[in-house]
Structures are given as structure tokens and as C-alpha cells.
PDB file of N, CA and C in Angstrom:
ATOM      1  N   UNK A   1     -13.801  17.494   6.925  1.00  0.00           N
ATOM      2  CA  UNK A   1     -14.923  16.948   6.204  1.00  0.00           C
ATOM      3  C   UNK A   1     -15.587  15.824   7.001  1.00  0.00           C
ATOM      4  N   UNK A   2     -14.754  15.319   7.541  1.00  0.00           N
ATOM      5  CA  UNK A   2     -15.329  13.713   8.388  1.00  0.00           C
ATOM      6  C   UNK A   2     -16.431  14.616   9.553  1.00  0.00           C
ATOM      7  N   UNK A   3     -16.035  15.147  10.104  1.00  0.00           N
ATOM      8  CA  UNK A   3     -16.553  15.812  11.398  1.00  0.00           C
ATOM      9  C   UNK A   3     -18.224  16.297  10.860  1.00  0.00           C
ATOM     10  N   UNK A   4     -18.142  17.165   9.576  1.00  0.00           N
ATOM     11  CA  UNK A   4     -19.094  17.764   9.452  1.00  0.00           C
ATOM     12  C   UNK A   4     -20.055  16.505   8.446  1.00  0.00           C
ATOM     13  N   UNK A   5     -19.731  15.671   8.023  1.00  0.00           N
ATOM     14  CA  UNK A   5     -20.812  14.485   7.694  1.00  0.00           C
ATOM     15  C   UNK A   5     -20.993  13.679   9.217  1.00  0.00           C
ATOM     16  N   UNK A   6     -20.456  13.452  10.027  1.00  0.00           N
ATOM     17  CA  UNK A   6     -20.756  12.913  11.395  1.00  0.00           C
ATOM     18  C   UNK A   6     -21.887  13.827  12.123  1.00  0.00           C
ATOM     19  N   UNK A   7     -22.169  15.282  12.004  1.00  0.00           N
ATOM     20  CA  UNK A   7     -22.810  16.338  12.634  1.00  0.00           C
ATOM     21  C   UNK A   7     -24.097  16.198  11.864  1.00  0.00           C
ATOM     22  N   UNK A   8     -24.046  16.279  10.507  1.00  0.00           N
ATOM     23  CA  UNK A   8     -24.989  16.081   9.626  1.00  0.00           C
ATOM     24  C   UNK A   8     -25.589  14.955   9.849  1.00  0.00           C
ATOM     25  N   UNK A   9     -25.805  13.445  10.008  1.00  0.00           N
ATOM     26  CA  UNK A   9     -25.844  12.212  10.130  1.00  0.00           C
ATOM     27  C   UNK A   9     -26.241  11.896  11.130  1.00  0.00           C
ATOM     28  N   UNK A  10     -25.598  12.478  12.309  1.00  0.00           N
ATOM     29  CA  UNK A  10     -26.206  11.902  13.987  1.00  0.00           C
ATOM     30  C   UNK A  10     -27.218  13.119  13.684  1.00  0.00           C
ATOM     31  N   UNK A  11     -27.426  14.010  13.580  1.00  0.00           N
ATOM     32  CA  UNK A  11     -28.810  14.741  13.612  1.00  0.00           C
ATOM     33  C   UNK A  11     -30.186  14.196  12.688  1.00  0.00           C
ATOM     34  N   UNK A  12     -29.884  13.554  12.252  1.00  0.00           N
ATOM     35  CA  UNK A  12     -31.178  12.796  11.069  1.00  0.00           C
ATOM     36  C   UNK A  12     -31.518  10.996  11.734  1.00  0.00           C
ATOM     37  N   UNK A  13     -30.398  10.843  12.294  1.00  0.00           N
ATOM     38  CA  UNK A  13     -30.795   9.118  12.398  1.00  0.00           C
ATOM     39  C   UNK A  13     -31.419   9.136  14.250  1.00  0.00           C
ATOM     40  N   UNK A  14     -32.280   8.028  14.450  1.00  0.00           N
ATOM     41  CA  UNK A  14     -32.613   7.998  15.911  1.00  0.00           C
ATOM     42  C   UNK A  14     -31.821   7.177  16.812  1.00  0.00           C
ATOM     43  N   UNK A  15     -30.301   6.545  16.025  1.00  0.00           N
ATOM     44  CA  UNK A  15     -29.272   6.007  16.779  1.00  0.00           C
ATOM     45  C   UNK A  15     -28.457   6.798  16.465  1.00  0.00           C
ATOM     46  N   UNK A  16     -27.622   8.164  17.345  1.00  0.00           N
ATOM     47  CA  UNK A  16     -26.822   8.691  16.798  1.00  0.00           C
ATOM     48  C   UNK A  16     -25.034   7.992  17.457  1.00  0.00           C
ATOM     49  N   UNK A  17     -25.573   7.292  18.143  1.00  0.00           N
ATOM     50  CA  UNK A  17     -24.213   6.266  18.805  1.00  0.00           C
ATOM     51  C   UNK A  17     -23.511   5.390  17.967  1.00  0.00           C
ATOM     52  N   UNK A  18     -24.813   4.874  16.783  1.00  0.00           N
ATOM     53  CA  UNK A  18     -24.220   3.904  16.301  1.00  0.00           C
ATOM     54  C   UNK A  18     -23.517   4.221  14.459  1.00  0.00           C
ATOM     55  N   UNK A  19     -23.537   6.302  14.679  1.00  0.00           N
ATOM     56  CA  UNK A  19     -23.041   6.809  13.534  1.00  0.00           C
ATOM     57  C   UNK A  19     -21.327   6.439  13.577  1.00  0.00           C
ATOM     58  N   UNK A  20     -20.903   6.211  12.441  1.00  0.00           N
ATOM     59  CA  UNK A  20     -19.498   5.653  12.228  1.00  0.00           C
ATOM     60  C   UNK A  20     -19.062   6.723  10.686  1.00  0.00           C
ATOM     61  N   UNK A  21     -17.851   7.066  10.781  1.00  0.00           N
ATOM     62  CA  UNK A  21     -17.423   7.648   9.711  1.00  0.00           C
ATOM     63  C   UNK A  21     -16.196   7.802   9.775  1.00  0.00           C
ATOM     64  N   UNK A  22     -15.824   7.078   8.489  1.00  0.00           N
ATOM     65  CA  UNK A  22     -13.908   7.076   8.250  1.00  0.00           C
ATOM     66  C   UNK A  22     -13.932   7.379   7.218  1.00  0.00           C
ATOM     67  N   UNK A  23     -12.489   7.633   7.624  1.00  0.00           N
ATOM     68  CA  UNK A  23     -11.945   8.843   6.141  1.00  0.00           C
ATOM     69  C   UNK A  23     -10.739   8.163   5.665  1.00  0.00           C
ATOM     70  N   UNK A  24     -10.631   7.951   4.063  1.00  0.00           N
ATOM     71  CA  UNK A  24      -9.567   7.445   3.362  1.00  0.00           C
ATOM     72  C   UNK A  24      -8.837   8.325   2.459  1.00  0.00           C
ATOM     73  N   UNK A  25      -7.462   8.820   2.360  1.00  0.00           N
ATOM     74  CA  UNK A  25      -7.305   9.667   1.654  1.00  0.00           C
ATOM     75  C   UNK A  25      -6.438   8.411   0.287  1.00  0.00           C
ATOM     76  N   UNK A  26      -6.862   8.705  -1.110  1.00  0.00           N
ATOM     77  CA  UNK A  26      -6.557   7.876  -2.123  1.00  0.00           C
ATOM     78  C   UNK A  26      -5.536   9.305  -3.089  1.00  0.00           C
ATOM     79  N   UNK A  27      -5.333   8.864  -3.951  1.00  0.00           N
ATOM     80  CA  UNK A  27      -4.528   9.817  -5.325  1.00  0.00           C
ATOM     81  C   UNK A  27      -5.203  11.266  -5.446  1.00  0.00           C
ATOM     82  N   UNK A  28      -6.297  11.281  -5.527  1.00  0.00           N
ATOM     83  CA  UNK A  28      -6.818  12.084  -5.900  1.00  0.00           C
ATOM     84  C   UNK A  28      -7.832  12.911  -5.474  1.00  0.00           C
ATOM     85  N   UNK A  29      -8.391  11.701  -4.281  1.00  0.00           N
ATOM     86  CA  UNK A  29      -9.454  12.707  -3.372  1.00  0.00           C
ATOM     87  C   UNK A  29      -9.950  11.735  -2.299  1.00  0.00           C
ATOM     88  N   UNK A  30     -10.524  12.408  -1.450  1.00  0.00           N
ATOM     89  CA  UNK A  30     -10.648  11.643   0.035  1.00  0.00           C
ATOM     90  C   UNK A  30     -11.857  11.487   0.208  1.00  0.00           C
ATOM     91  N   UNK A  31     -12.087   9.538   0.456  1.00  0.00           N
ATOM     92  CA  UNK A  31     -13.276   9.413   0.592  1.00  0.00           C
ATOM     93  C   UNK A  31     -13.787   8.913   2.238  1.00  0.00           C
ATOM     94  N   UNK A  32     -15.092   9.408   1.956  1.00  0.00           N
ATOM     95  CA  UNK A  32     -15.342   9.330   3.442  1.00  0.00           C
ATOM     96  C   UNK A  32     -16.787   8.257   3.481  1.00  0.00           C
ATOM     97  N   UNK A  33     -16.600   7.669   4.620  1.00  0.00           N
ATOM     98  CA  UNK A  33     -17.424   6.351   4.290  1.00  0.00           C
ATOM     99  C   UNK A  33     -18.536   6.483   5.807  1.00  0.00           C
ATOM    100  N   UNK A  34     -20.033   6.589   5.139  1.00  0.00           N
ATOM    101  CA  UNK A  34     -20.995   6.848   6.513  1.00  0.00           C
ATOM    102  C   UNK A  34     -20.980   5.329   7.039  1.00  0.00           C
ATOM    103  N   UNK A  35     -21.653   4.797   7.990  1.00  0.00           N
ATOM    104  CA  UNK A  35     -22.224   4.101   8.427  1.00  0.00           C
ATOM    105  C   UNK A  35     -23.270   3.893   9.907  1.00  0.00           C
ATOM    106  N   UNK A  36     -24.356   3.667   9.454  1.00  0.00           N
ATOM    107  CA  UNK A  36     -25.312   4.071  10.104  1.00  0.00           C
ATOM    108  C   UNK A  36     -26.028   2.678  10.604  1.00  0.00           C
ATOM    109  N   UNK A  37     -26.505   2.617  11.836  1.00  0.00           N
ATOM    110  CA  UNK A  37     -27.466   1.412  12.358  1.00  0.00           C
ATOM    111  C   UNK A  37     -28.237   0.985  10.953  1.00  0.00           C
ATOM    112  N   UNK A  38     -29.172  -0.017  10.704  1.00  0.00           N
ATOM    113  CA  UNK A  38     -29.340  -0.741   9.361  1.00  0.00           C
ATOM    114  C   UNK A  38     -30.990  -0.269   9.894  1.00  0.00           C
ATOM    115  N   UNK A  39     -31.524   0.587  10.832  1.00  0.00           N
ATOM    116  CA  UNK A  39     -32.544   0.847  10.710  1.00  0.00           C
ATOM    117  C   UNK A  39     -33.171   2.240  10.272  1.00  0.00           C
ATOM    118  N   UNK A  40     -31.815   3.080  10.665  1.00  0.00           N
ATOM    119  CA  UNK A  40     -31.471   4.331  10.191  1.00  0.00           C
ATOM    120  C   UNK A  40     -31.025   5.054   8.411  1.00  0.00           C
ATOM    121  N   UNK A  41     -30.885   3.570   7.810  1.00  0.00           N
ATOM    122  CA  UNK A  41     -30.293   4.019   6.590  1.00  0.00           C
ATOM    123  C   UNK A  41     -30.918   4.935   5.565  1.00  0.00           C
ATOM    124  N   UNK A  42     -32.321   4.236   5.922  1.00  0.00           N
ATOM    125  CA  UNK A  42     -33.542   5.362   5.430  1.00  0.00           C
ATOM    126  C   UNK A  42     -33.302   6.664   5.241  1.00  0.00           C
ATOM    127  N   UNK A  43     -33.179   6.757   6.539  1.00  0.00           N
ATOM    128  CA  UNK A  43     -33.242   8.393   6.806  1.00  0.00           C
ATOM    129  C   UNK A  43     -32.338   8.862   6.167  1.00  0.00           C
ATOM    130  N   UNK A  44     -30.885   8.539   6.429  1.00  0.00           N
ATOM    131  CA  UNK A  44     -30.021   9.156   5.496  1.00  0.00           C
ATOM    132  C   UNK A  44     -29.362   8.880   4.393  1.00  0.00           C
ATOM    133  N   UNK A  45     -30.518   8.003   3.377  1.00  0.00           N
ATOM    134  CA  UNK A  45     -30.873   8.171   1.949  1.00  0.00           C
ATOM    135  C   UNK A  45     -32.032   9.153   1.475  1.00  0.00           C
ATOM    136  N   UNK A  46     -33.084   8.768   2.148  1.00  0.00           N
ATOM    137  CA  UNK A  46     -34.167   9.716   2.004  1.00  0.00           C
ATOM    138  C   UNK A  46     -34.759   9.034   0.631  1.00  0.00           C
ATOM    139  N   UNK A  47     -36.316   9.472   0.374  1.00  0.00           N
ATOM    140  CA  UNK A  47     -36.653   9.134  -0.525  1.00  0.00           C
ATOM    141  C   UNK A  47     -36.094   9.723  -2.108  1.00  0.00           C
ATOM    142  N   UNK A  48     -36.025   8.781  -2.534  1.00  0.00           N
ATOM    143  CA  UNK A  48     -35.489   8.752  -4.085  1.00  0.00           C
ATOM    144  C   UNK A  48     -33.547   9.365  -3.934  1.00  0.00           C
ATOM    145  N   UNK A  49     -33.089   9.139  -2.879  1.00  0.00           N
ATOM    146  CA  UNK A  49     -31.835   9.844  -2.342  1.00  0.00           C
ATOM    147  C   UNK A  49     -31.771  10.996  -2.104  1.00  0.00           C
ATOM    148  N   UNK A  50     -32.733  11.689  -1.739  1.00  0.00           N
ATOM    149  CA  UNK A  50     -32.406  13.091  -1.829  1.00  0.00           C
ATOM    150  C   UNK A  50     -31.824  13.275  -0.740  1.00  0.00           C
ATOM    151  N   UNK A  51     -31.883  12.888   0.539  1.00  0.00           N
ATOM    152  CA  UNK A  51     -31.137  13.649   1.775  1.00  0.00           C
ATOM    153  C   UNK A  51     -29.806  12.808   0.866  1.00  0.00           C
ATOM    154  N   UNK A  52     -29.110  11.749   0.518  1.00  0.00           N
ATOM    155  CA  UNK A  52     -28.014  11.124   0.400  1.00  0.00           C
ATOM    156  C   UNK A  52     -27.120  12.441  -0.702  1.00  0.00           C
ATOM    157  N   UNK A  53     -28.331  12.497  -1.512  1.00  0.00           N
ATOM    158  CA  UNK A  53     -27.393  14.051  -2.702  1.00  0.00           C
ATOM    159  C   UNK A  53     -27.501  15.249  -1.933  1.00  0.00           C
ATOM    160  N   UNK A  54     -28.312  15.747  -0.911  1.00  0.00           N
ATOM    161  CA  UNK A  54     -28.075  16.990  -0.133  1.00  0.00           C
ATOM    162  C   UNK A  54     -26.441  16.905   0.423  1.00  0.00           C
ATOM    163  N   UNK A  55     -26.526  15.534   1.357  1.00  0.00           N
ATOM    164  CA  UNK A  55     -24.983  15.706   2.274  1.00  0.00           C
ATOM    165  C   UNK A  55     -23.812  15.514   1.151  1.00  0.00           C
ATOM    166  N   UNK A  56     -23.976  15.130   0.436  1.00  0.00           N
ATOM    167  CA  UNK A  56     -23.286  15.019  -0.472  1.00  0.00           C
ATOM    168  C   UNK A  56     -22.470  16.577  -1.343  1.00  0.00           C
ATOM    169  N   UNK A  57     -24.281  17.203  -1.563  1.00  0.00           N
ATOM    170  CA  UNK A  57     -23.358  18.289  -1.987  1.00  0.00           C
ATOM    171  C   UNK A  57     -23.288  19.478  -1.060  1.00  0.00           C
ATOM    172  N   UNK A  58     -23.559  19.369  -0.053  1.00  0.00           N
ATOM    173  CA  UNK A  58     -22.708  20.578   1.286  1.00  0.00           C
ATOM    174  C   UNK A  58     -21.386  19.548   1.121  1.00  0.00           C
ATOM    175  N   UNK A  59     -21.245  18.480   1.173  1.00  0.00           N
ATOM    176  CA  UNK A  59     -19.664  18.254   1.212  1.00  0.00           C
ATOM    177  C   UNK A  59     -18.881  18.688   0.042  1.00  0.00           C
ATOM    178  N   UNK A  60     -19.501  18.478  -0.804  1.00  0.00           N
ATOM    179  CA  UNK A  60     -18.834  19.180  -2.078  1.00  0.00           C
ATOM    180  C   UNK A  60     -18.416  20.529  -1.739  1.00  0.00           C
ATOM    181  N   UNK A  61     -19.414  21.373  -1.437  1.00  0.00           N
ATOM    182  CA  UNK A  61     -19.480  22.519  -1.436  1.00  0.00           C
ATOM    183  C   UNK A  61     -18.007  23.071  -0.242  1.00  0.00           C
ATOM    184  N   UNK A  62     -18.156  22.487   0.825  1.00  0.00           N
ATOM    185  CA  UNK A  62     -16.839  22.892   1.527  1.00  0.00           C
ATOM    186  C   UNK A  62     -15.600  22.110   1.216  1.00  0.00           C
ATOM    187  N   UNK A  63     -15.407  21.311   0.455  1.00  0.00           N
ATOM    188  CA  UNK A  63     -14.352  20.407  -0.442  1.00  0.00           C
ATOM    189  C   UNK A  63     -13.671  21.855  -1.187  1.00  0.00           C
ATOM    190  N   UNK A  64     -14.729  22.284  -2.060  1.00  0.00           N
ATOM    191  CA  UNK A  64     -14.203  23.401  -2.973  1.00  0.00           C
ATOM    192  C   UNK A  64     -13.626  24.172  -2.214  1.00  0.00           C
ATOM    193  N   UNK A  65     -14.132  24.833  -1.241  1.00  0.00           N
ATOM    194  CA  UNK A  65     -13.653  25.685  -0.552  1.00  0.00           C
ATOM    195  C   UNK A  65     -11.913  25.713   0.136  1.00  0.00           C
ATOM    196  N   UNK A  66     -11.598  24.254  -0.207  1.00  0.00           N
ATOM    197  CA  UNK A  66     -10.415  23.960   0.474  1.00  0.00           C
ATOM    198  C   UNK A  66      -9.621  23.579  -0.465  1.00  0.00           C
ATOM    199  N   UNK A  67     -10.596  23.348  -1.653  1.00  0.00           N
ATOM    200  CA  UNK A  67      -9.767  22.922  -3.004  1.00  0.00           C
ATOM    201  C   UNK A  67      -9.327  21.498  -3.154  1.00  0.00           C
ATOM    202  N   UNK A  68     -10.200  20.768  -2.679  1.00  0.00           N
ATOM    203  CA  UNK A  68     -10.192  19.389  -2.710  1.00  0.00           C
ATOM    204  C   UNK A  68     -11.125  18.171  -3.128  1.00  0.00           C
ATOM    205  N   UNK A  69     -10.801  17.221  -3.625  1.00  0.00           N
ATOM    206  CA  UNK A  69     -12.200  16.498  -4.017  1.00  0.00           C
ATOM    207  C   UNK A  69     -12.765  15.004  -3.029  1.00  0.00           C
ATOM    208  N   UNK A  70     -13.639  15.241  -2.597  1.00  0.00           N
ATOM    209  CA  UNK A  70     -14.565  14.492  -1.736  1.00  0.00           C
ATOM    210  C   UNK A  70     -16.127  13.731  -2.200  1.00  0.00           C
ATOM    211  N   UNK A  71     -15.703  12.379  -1.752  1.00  0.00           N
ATOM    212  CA  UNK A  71     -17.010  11.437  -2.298  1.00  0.00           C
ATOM    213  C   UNK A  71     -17.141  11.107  -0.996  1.00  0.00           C
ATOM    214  N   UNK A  72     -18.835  10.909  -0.859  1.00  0.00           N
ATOM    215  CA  UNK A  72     -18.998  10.299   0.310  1.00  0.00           C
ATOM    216  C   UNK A  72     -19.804   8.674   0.135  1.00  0.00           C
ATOM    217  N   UNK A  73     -19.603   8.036   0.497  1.00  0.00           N
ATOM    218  CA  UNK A  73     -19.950   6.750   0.682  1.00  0.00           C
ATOM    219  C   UNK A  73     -20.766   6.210   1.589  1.00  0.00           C
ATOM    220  N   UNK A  74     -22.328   5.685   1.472  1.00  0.00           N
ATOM    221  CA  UNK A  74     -23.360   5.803   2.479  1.00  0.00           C
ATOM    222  C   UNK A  74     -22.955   3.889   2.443  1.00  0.00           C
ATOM    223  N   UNK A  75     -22.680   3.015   3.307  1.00  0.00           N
ATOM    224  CA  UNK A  75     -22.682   1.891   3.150  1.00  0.00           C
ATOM    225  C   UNK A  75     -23.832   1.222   4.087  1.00  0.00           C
TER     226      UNK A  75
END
């Protein structure tokens, strides 16, 4: 999951060096935390969040697939 929000993320922002993403696994499901240059955040919120609920739910979507639950965290 980390890999494929890192792929997703450096392709949308115009610093893709300064993409960062860690992964925490807790009780119940593993969260994964973006972080992006503070000029880039835009982009991967998007207006009204929509790119932020797109990556969100392709992560969902291959979460299920593995049978697991995944939040992602844009900080």
C-alpha cells in the first residue's frame, strides 16, 4: 500500500523528492501517512478534496483486495 500512494503522489506534485510516506500498522488497520513539500499540498488535496478522496479510495479498493483496512493521512 505505501509504495502505491508514493507512485500516485510523486506523479501529481512538482517536488517528487520531497514525497515522504510511512506506514504504521495499529490494532486494526494500517495507516499510512503522505507528506508532501508545503507547496505541493494543493495538488494532492485538490479542489474541495477530490484528488485527496480519489487516492484514498484506490487505496481502499486494493486494501479489500488483501482484506485489510487502510486510512491514509495527507499531513
Amino acid at each position: 500500500m505505501k509504495e502505491l500512494v508514493e507512485i500516485i503522489a510523486k506523479a501529481l506534485v512538482d517536488n517528487p523528492d520531497e514525497v515522504a510516506v510511512t506506514e504504521k500498522v495499529k490494532e486494526k488497520a494500517i495507516i499510512i501517512e503522505l507528506k508532501v513539500a508545503p507547496s505541493d499540498t494543493g495538488k494532492v488535496i485538490g479542489k474541495q478534496g477530490r484528488i485527496a478522496k480519489s487516492i484514498r479510495a484506490v487505496v481502499k479498493a486494493a486494501a479489500t483486495k488483501e482484506d485489510k483496512k487502510v486510512i491514509v493521512e495527507i499531513m
